[in-house]
Protein backbone atom coordinates (compact mmCIF):
# COMPACT_ATOMS: atom_id res chain seq x y z
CA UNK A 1 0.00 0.00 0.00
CA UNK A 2 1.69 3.58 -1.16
CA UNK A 3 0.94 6.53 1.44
CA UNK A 4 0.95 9.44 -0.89
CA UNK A 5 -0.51 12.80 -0.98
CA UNK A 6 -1.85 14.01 -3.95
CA UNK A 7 -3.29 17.19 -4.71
CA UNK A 8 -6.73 16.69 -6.17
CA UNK A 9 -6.77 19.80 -7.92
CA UNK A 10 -3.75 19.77 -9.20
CA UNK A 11 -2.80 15.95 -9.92
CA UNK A 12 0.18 16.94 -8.10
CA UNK A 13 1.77 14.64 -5.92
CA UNK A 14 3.13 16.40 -3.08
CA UNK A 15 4.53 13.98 -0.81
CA UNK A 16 5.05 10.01 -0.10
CA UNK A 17 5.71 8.13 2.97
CA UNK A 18 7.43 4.57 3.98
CA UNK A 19 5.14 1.47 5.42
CA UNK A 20 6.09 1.20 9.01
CA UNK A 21 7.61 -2.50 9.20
CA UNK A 22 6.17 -5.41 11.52
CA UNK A 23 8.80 -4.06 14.57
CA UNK A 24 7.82 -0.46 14.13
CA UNK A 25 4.03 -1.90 15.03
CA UNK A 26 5.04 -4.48 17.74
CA UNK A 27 6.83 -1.36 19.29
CA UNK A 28 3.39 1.05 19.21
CA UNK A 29 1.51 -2.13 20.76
CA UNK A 30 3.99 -2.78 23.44
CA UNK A 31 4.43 1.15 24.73
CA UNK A 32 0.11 1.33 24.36
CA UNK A 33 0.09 -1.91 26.22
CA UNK A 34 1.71 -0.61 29.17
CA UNK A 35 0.05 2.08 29.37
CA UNK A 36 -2.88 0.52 29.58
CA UNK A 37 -1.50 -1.40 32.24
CA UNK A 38 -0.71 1.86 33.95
CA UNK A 39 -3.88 3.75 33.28
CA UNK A 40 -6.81 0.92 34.11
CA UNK A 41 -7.17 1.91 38.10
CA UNK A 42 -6.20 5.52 37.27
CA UNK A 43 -9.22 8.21 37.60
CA UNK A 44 -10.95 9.20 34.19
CA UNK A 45 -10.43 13.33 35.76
CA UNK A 46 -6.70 12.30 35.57
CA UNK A 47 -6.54 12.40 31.83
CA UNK A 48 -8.27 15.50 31.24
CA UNK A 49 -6.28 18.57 31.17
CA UNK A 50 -3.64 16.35 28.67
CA UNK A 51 -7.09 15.94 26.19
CA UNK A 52 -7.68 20.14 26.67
CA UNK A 53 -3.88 20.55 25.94
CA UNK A 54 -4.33 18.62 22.36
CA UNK A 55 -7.52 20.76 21.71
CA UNK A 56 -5.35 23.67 22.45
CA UNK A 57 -2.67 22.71 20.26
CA UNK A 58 -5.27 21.78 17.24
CA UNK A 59 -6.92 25.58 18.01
CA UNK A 60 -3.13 26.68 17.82
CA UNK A 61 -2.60 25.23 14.53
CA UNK A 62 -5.92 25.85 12.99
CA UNK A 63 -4.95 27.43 10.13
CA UNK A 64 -2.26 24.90 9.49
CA UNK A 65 -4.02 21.82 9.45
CA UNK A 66 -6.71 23.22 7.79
CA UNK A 67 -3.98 23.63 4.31
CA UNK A 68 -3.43 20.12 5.01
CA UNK A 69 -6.49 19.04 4.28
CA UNK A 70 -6.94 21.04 1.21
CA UNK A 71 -3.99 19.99 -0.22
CA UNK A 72 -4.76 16.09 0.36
CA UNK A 73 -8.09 15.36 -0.40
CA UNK A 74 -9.26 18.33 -1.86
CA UNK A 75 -11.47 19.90 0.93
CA UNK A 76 -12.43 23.88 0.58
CA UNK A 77 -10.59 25.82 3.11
CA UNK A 78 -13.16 27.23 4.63
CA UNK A 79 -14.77 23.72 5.24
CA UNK A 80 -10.94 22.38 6.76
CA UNK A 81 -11.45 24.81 9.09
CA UNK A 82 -14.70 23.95 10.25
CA UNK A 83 -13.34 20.43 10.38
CA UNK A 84 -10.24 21.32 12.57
CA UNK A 85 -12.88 23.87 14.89
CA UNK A 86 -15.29 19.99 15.43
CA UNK A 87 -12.07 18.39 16.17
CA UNK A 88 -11.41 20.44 19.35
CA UNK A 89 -15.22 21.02 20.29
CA UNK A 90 -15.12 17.20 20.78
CA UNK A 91 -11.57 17.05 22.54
CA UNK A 92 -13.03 19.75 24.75
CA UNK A 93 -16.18 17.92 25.16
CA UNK A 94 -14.78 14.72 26.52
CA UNK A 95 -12.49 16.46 28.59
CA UNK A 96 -15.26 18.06 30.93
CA UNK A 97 -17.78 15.47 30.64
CA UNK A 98 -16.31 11.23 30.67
CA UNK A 99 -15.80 11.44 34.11
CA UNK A 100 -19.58 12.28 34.65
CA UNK A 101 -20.33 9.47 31.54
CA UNK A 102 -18.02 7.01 33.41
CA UNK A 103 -19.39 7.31 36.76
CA UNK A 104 -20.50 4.13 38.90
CA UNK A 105 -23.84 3.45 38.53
CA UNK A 106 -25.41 2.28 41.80
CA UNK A 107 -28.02 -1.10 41.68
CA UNK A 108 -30.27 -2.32 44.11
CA UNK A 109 -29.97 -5.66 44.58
CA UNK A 110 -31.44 -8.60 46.69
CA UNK A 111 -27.58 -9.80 47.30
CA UNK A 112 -26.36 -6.34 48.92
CA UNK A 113 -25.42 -3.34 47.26
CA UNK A 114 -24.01 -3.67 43.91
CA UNK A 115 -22.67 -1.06 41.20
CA UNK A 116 -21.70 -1.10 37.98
CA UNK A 117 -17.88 0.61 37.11
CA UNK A 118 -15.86 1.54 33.66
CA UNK A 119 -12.27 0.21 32.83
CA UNK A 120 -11.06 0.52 29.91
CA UNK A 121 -10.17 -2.70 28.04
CA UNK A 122 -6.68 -2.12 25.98
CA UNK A 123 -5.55 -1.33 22.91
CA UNK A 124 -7.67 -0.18 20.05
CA UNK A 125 -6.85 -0.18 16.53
CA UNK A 126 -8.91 2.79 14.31
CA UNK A 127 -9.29 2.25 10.58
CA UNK A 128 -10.06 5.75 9.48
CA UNK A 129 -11.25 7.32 6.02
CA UNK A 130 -9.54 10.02 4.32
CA UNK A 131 -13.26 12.15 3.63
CA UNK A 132 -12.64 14.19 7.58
CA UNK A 133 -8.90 13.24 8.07
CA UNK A 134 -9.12 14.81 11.60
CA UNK A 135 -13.31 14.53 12.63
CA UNK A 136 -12.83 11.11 12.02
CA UNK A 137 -9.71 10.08 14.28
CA UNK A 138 -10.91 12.56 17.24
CA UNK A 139 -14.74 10.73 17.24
CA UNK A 140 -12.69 7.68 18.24
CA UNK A 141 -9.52 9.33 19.69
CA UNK A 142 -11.11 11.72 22.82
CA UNK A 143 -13.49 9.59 24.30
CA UNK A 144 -11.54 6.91 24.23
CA UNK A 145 -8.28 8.25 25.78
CA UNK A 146 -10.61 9.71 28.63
CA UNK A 147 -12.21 6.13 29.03
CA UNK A 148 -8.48 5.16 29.26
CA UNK A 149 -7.70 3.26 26.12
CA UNK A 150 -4.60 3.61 24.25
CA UNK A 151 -4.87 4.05 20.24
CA UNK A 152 -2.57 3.02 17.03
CA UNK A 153 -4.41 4.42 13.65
CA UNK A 154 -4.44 3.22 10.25
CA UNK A 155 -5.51 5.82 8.14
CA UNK A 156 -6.79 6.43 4.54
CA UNK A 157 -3.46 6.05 1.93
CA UNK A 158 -4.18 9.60 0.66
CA UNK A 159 -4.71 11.63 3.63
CA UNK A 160 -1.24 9.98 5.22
CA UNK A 161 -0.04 14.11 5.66
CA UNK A 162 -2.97 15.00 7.82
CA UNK A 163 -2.54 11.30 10.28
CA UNK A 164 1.37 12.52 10.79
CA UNK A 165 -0.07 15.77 11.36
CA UNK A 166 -2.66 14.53 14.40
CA UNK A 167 0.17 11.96 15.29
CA UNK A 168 2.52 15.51 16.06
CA UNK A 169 -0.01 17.39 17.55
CA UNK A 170 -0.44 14.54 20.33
CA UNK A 171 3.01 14.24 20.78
CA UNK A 172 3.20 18.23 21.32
CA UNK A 173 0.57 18.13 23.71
CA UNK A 174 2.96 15.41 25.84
CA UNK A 175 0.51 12.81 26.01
CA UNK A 176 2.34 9.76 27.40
CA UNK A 177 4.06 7.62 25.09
CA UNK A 178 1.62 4.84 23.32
CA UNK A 179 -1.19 7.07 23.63
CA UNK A 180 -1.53 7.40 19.96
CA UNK A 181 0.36 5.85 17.27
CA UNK A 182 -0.21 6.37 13.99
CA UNK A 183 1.00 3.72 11.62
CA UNK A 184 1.43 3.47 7.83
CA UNK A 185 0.49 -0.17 7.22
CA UNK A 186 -0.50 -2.30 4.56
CA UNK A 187 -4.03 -4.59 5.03
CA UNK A 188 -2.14 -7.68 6.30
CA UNK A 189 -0.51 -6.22 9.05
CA UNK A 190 -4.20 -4.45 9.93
CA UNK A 191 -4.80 -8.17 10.15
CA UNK A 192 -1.97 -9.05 12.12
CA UNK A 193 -2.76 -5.77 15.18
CA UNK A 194 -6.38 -7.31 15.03
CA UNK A 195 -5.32 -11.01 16.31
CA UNK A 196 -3.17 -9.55 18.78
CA UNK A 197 -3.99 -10.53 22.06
CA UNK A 198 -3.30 -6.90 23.13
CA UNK A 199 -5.67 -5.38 20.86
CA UNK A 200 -9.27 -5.06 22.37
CA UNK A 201 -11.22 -3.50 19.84
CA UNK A 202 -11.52 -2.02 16.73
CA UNK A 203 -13.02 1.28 14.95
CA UNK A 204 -13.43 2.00 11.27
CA UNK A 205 -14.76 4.46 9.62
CA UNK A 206 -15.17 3.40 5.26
CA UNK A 207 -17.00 1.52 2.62
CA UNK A 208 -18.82 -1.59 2.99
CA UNK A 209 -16.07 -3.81 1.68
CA UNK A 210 -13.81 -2.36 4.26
CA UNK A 211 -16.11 -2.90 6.87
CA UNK A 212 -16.81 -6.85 5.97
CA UNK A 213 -13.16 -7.24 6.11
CA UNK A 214 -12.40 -5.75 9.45
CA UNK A 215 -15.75 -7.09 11.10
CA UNK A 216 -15.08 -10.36 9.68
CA UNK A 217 -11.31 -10.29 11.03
CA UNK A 218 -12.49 -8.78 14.32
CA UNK A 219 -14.92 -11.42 14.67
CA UNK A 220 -12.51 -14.15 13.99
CA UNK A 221 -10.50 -13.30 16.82
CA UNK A 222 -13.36 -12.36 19.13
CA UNK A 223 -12.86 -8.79 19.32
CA UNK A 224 -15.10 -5.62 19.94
CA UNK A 225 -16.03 -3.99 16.99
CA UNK A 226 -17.49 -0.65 15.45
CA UNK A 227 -18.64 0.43 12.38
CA UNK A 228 -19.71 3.48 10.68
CA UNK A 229 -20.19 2.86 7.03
CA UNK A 230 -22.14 4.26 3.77
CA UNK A 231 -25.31 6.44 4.17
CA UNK A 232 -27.66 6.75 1.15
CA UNK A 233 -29.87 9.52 3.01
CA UNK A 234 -33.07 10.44 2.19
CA UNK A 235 -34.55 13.96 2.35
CA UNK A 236 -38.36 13.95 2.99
CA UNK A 237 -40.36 16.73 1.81
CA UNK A 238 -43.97 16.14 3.00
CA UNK A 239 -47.00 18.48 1.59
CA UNK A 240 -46.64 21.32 3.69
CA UNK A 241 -42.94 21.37 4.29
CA UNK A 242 -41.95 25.21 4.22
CA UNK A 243 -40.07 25.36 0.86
CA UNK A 244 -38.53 29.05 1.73
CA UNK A 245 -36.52 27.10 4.78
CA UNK A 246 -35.31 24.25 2.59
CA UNK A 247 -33.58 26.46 -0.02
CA UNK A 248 -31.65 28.24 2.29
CA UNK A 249 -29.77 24.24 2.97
CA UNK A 250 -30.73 22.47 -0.29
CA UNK A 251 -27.15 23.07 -1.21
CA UNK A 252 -25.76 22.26 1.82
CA UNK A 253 -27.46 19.52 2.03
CA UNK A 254 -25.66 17.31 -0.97
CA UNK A 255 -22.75 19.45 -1.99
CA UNK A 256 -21.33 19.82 1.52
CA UNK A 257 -17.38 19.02 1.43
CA UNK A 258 -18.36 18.14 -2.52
CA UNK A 259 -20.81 15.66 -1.42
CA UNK A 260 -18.67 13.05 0.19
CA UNK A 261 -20.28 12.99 3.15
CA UNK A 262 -21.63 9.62 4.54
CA UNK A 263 -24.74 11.23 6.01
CA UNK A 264 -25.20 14.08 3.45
CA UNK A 265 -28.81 14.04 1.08
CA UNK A 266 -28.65 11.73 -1.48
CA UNK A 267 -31.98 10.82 -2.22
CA UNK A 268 -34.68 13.51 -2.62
CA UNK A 269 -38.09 12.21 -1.46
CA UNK A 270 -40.85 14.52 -2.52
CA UNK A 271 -44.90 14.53 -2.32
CA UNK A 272 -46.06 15.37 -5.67
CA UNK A 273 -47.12 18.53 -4.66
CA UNK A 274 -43.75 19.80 -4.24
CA UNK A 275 -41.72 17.67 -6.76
CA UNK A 276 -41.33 20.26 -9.25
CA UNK A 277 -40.85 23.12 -7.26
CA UNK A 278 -37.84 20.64 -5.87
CA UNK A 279 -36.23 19.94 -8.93
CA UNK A 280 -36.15 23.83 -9.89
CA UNK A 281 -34.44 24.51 -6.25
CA UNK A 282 -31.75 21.56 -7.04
CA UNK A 283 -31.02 22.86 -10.37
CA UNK A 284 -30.68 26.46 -9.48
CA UNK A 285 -28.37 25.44 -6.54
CA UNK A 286 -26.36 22.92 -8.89
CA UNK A 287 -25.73 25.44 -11.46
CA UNK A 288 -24.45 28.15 -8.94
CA UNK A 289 -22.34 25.57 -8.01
CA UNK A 290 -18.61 27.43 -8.89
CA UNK A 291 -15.67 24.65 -9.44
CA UNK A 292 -12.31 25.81 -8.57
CA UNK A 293 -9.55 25.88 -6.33
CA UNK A 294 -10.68 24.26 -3.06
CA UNK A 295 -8.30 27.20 -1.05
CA UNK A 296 -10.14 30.10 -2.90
CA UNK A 297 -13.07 31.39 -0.93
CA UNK A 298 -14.77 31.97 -4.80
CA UNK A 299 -14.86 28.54 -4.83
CA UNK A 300 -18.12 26.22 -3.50
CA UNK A 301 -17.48 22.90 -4.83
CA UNK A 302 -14.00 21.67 -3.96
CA UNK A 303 -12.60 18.43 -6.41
CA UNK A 304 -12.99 15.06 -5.15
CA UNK A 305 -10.39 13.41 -3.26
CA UNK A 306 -9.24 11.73 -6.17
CA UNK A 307 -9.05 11.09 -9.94
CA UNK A 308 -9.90 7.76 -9.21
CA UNK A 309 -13.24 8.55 -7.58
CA UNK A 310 -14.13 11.13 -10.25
CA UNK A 311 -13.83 8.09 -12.72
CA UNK A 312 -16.35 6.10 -10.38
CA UNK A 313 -19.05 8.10 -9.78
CA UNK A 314 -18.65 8.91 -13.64
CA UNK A 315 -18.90 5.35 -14.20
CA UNK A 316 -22.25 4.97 -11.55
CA UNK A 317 -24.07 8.47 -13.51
CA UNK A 318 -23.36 6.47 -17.06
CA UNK A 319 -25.09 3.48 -15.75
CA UNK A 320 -27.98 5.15 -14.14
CA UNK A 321 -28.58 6.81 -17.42
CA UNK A 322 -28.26 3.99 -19.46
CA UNK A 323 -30.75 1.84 -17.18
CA UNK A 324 -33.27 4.52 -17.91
CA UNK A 325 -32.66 7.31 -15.28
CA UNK A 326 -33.41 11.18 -16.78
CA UNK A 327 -30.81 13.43 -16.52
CA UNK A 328 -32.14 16.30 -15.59
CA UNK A 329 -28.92 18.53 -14.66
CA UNK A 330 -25.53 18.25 -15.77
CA UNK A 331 -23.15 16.26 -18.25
CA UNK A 332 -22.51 12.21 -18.38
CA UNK A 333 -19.61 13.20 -19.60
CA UNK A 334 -16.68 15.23 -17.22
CA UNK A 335 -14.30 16.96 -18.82
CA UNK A 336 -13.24 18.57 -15.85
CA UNK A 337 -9.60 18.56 -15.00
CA UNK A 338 -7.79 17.00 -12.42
CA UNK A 339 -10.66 15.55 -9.40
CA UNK A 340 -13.22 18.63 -10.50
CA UNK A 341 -16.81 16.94 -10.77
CA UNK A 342 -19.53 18.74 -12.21
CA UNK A 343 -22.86 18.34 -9.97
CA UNK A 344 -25.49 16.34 -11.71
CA UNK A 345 -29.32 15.38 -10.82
CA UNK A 346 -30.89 12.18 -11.87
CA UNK A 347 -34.79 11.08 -11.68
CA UNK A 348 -36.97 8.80 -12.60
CA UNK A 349 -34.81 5.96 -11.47
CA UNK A 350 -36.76 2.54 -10.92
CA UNK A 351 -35.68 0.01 -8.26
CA UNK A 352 -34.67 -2.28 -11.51
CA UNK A 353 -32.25 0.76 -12.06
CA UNK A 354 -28.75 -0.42 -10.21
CA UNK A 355 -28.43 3.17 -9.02
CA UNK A 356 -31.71 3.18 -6.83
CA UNK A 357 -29.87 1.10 -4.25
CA UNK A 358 -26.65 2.70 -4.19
CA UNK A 359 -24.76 5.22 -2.58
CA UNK A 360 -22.96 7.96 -4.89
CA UNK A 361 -20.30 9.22 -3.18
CA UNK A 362 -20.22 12.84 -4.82
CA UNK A 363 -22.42 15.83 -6.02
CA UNK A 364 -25.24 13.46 -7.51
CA UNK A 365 -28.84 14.29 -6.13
CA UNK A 366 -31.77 11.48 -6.80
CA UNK A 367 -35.06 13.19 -6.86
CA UNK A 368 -38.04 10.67 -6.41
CA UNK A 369 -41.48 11.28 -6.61
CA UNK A 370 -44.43 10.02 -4.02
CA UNK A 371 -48.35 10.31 -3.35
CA UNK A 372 -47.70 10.50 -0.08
CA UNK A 373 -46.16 10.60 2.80
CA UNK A 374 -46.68 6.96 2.93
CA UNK A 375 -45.18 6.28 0.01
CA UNK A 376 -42.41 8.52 1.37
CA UNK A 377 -41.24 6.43 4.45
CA UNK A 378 -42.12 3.14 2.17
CA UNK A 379 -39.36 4.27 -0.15
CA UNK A 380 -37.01 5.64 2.26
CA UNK A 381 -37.03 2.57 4.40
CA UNK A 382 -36.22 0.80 0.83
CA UNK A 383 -32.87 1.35 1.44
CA UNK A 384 -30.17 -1.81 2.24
CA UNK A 385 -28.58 1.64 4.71
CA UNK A 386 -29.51 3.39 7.56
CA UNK A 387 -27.05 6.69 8.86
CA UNK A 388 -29.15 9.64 8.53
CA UNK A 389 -32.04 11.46 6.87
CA UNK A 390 -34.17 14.35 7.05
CA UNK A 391 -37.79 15.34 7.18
CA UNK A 392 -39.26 18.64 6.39
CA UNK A 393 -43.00 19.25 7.04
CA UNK A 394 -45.25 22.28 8.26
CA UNK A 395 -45.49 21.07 11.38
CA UNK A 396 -42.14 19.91 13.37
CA UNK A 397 -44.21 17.83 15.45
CA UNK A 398 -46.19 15.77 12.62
CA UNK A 399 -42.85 16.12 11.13
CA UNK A 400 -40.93 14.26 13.75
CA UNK A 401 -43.61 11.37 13.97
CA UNK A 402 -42.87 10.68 10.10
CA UNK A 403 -38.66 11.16 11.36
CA UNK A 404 -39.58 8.75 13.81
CA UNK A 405 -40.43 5.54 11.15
CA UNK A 406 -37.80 6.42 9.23
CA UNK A 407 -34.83 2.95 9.84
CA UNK A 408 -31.70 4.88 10.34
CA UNK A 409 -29.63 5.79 12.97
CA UNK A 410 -30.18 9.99 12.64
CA UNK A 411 -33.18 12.10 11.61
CA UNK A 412 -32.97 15.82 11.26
CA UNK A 413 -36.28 17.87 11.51
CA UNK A 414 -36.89 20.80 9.60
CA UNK A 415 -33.36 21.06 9.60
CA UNK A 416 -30.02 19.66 7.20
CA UNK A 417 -28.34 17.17 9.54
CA UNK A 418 -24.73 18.30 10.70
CA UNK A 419 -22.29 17.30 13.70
CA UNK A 420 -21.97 18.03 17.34
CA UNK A 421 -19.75 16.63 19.83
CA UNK A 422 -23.11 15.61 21.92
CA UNK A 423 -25.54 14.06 19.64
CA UNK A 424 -24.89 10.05 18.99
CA UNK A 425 -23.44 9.06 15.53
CA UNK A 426 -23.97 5.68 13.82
CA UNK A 427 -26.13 3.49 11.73
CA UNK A 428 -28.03 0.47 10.93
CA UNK A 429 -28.35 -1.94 8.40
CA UNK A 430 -25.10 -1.64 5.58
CA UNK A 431 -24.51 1.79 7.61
CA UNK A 432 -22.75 -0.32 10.34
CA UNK A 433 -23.30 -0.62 14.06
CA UNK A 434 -22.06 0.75 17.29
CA UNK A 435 -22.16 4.64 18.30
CA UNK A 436 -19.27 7.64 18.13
CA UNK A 437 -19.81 10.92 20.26
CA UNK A 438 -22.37 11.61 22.78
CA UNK A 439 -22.77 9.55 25.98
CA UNK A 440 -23.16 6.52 23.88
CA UNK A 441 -20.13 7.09 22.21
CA UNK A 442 -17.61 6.38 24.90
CA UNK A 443 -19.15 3.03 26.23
CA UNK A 444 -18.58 1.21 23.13
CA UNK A 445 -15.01 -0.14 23.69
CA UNK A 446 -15.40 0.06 28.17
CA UNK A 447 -15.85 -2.52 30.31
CA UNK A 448 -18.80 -2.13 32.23
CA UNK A 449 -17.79 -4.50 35.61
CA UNK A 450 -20.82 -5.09 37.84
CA UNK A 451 -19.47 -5.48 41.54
CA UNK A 452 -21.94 -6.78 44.29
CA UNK A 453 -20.95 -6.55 47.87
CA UNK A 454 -22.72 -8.65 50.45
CA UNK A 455 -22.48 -7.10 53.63
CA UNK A 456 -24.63 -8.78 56.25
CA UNK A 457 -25.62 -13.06 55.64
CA UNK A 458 -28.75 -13.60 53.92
CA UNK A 459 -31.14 -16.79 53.00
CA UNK A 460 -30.33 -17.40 49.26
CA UNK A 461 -33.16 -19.48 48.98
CA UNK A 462 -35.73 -17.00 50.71
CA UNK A 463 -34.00 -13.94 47.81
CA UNK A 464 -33.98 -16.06 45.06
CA UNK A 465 -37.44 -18.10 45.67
CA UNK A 466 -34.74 -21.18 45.27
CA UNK A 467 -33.40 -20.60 42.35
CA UNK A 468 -29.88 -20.02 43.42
């Protein structure tokens, strides 16, 4: 596997990094190891002001690894920088509430008292994607090191600039040594960490395939596993849905970091009575679209991360059209430069149509048309994923009953769907399973020890009505 950054943009590659050998990763396993070892009885309060010092050191280099971003994977500036500003919110987040998540939890019992306590477990390896170089590793990275789990990371080949960069930052903040590792590995030494005994759990972040692989690996060698994978969202606009509020986000909504966002709109759901008025709003947004250098604050639709993906979702909008989806914005053909994608808007795509169950990864909207709002959770449940969604209506109320029957893991009200260190991230179905962020978010790789103290002799027989 060849670490390289290359500038979407441009073509230009910029820089390329050596595979860490087997000892360089028997070395980040050992030093996290021991620290486990070290950390398991310590306090959760004890790790906190190191966690606020990386958050200060990310705030300190803002700027700075917000260029990094751009330059890797293509990323508008402005966007890296609201990327780098999430990362600390959820540093800072962790670091003034796990101790309060982590808290014994008291039982009543017919033994005696009993609680239940959080230790951490070990070693966790996190398989990140290169789409939020930084959002992704801190999900994983800050509630974890509070909960007091030490982390190696194997990140996306293209982004390898930005893991160095998060790798530095740690190691500026003077988090103990094995804290974080980052490692530039190939897939059979991902293997390899995962069938170590010292490795507890894993965490990725990527496609399907990526996830079948690790989950199958993880489950091989009976380890803890999370997933957050592909999101083919819908975006429910019910009869009286206020259409005034959804162009201000329609936009947003699908061409958000160039549409490469797991949980951004992808399919369009809309009553007939608004289906038109829809398609106008897409196509006026598409078309004010302006390609361009991701660092230029002219620009609103940044490249895709890479050539290679340009040629993909080129390859998915040819197929749609040629199993009978309309084109009803933009050019089967790209003759864009470089990673630059023009945005295009299919409809009339049938469930014979490949495209109608698949996720495209890129500024591609799917409009479909329904009686009702019936039909509307009918086709939006018709999904093999489940990450996120939203649902606009009249009333929020009425609005959040139809949210409510929709089979994903996220549902947005009257509102396009974004990020925030306390709200619960993750899917169902091919989305994945477990939870990142939130209070949910830091029990997924803790043990949760129940202790029950008998103080005083009791009958067993008389507690248990003999079943003991």
């Amino acid at each position: 596997m060849s670490y390289q950054t290359v500038n979407p943009f441009t073509a230009e590659v910029i820089k390329t990094f050596d595979n860490h050998d087997d000892a360089y990763a028997e070395n980040a396993l050992a030093k996290g190891h021991a620290l486990y070892k070290k950390w398991r009885n310590d306090p959760v309060e004890s790790r906190a002001a190191a966690l606020n010092k990386v958050a200060d050191v990310m705030a300190e280099k803002a700027d700075e690894l917000a260029k990094i971003l751009t330059l890797e994977m293509g990323k508008r500036f402005s966007e890296a920088q609201g990327e780098v500003a999430i990362s600390v919110a959820i540093a800072r987040y962790y670091a003034k509430n796990a101790a309060e998540f982590l808290k014994p939890k008291e039982i009543a019992s017919a033994i005696g008292p009993a609680q239940t306590i959080s230790r951490p477990t070990g070693v966790l390896l996190m398989v990140e994607p290169w789409n939020f170089p930084y959002y992704q590793i801190m999900r994983v990275f800050a509630p974890n090191y509070m909960a007091g789990n030490p982390m190696v990371l194997k990140h996306a080949s293209n982004t390898p600039m930005a893991a160095d960069a998060f790798e530095k930052l740690v190691q500026e903040a003077n988090l103990p040594e094995g804290a974080f590792t980052n490692l530039f590995i190939d897939y059979d030494q991902v293997s390899q960490i995962i069938a170590d005994e010292r490795v507890q759990g894993v965490a990725l972040t990527g496609s399907e395939r990526a996830g079948q692989l690790v989950a199958s690996e993880a489950g091989k060698n009976m380890k803890q596993s999370s997933l957050e994978l592909g999101g083919s969202d819908p975006f429910i606009v019910l009869d009286d849905a206020d259409l005034s509020e959804i162009k201000k986000i329609i936009s947003g909504a699908r061409l958000y970091n160039a549409g490469q966002v797991c949980t951004s709109s992808k399919r369009f759901i809309v009553t007939e009575k608004n289906y038109d008025a829809i398609v106008d709003m897409l196509k006026t947004a598409f078309s004010e679209a302006k390609l361009g250098d991701p660092m230029l604050p002219e620009t609103t639709l940044a490249p895709l991360s890479t050539v290679k993906a340009k040629t993909n979702l080129t390859k998915q909008v040819k197929a749609a059209v040629e199993a009978g989806a309309t084109l009803a914005f933009g050019d089967v053909e790209q003759n864009q430069p470089a990673a630059l994608f023009e945005p295009v808007i299919l409809t009339d795509i049938t469930k014979e149509n490949p495209a109608f169950y698949q996720e495209f990864f890129g500024p591609v909207g799917q409009v479909y048309k329904v009686r009702d709002e019936a039909e509307a959770i009918a086709l939006a449940n018709d999904s093999h994923y489940g990450l996120s969604g939203v649902v606009f209506g009249g009333s929020a109320e009425h609005a959040a009953e139809v949210a409510s029957q929709i089979e994903t893991g996220v549902v947005f009200v009257n509102s396009f769907g974004g990020t925030l260190p306390e709200l619960p991230f993750g899917g169902v179905k091919n989305s994945g399973y477990g939870r990142e962020l939130g209070d949910l978010g830091i029990d997924t790789f803790v043990n949760k020890e129940t202790i029950v103290t008998k103080h005083e002799p009791i009958d067993l027989d008389d507690a248990f009505g003999g079943f003991v």
